[in-house]
C-alpha atoms as a PDB file:
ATOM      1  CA  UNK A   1     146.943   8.236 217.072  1.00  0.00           C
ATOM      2  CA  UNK A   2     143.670   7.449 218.258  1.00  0.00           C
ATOM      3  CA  UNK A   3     142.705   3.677 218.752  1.00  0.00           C
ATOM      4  CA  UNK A   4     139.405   4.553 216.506  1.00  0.00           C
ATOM      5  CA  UNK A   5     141.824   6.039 213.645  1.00  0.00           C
ATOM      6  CA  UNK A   6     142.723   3.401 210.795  1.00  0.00           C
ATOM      7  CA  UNK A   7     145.900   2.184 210.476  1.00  0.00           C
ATOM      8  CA  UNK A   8     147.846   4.246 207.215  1.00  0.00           C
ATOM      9  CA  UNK A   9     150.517   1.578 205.412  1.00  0.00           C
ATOM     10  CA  UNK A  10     153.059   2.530 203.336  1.00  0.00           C
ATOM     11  CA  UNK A  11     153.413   1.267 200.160  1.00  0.00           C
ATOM     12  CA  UNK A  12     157.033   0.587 198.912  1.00  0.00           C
ATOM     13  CA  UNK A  13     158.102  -0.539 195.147  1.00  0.00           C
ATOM     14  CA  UNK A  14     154.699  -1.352 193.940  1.00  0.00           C
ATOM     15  CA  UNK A  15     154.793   1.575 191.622  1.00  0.00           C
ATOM     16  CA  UNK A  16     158.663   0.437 189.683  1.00  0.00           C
ATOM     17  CA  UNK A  17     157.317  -3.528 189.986  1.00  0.00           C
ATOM     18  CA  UNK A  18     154.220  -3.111 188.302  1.00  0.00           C
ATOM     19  CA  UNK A  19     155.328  -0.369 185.487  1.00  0.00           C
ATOM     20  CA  UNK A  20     158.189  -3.320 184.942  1.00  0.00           C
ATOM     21  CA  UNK A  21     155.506  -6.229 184.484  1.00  0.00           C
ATOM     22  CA  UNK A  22     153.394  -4.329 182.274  1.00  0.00           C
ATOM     23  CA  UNK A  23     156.337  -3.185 180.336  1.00  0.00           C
ATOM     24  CA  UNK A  24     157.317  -7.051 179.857  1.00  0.00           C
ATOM     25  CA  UNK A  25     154.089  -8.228 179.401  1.00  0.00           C
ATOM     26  CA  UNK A  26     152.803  -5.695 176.733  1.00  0.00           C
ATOM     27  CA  UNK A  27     150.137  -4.373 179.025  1.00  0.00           C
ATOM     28  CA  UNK A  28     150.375  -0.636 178.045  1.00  0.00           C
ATOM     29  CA  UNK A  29     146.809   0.196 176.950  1.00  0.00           C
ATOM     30  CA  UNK A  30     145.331  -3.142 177.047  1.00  0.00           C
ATOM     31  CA  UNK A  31     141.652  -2.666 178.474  1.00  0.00           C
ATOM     32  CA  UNK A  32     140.683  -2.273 182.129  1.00  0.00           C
ATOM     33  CA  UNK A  33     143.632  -4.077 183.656  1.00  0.00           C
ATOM     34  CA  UNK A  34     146.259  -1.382 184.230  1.00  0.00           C
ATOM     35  CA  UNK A  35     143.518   0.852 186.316  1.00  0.00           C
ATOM     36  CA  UNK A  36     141.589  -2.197 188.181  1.00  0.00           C
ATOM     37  CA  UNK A  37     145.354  -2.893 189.262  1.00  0.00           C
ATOM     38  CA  UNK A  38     146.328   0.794 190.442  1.00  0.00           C
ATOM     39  CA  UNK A  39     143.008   0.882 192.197  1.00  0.00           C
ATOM     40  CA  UNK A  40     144.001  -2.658 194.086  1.00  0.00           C
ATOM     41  CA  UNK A  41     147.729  -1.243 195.104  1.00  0.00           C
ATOM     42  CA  UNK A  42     146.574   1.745 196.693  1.00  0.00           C
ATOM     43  CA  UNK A  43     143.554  -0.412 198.294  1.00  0.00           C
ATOM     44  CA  UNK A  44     146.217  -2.119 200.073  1.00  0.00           C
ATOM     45  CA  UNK A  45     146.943   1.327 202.402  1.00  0.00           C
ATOM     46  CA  UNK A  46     144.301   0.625 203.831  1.00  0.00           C
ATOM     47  CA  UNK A  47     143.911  -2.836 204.451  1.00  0.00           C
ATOM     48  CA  UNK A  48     146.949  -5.210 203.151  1.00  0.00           C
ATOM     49  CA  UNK A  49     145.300  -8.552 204.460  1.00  0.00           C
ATOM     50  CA  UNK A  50     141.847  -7.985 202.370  1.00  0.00           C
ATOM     51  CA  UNK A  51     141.767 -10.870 199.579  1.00  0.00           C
ATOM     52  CA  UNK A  52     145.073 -12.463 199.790  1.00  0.00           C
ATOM     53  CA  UNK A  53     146.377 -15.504 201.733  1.00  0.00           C
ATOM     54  CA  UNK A  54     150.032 -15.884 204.097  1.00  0.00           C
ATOM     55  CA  UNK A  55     152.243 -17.979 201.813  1.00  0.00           C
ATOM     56  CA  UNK A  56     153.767 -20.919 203.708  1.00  0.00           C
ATOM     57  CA  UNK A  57     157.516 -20.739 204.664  1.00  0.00           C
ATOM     58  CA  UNK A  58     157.655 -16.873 203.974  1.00  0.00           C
ATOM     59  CA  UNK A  59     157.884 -14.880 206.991  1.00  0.00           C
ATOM     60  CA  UNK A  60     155.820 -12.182 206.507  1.00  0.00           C
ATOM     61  CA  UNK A  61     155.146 -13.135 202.720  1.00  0.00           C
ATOM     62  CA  UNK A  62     151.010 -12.726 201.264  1.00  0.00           C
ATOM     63  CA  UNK A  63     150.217 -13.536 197.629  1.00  0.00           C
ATOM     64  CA  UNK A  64     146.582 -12.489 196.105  1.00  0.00           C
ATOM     65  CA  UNK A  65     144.613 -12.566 192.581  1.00  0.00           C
ATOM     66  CA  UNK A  66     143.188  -9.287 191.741  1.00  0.00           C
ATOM     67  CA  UNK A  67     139.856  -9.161 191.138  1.00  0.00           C
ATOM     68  CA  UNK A  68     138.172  -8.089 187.933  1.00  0.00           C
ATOM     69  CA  UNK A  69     141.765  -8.538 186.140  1.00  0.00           C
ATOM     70  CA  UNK A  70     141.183 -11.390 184.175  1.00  0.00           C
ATOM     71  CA  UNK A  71     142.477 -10.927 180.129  1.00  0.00           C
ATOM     72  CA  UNK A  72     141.067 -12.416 176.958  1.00  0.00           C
ATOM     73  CA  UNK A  73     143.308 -15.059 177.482  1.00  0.00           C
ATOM     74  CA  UNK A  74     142.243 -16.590 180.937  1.00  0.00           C
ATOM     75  CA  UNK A  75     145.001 -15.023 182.741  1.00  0.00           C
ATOM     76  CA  UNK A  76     144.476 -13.025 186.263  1.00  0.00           C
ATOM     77  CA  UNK A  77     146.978 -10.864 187.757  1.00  0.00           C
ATOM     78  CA  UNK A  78     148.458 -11.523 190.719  1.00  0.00           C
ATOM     79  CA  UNK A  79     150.548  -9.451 193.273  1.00  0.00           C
ATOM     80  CA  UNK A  80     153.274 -10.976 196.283  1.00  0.00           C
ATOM     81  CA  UNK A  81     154.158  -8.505 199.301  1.00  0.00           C
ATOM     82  CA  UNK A  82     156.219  -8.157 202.194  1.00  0.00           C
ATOM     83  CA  UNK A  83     154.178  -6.845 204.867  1.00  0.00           C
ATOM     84  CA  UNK A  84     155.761  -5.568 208.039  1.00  0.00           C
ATOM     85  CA  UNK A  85     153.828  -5.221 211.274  1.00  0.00           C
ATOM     86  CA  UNK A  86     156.241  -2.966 212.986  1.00  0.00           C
ATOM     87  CA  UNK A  87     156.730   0.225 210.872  1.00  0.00           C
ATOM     88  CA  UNK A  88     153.494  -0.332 208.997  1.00  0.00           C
ATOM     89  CA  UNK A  89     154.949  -0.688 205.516  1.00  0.00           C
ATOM     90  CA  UNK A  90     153.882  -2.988 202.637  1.00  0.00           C
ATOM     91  CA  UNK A  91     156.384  -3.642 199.905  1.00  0.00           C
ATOM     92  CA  UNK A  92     155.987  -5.869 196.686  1.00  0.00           C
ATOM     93  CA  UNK A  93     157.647  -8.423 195.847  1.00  0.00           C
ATOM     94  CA  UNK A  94     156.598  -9.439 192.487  1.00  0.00           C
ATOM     95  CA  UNK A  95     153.347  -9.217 189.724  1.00  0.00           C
ATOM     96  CA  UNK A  96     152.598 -12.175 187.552  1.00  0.00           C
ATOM     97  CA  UNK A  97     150.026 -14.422 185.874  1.00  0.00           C
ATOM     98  CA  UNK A  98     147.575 -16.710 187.677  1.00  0.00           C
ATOM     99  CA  UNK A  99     145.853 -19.344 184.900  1.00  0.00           C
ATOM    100  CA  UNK A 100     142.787 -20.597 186.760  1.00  0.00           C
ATOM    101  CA  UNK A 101     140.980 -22.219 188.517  1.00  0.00           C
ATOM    102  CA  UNK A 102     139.975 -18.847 189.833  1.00  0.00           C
ATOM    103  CA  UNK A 103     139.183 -19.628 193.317  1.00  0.00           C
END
């Protein structure tokens, strides 16, 4: 591959993790959220690292709030993942709720 060609990842359970927390959480049809999250998985293809932060004591372990998916309740979505240098994959670990502060 040539050094000026992005770097592909591979995403791996984000699809069956989120379907699960919106199942749980009543999500199905509720506004924006379900899309501005599908756009923010596949996002991470590209570039995993963009808007999240290393978690301490995980190897290899990033957490992140997605943007733009706040609800009417104060609630933002958030999204943990594996990511794993040597064969370029990316796999999730877990959606939840983040209640602010929003930072």
């Amino acid at each position: 591959m040539p050094e000026d060609t992005p770097r592909r990842w591979r995403l791996i359970d984000f699809e069956p993790r989120f379907e699960e927390f919106m199942d749980v959480e009543g999500l199905r049809g509720y506004g924006d959220i379900e899309l501005i999250v599908w756009i923010w998985i596949h996002a991470r293809a590209r570039n995993p690292y963009a808007g999240v932060r290393r978690e301490p004591g995980f190897e290899n372990l990033w957490w992140g709030k997605i943007p733009e998916s706040a609800d009417n309740l104060g609630r933002v979505v958030t999204c943990s993942y594996f990511i794993n240098e040597v064969d370029s994959t990316i796999q999730c670990a877990t959606f939840g709720w983040h209640t602010g502060p929003f930072i």
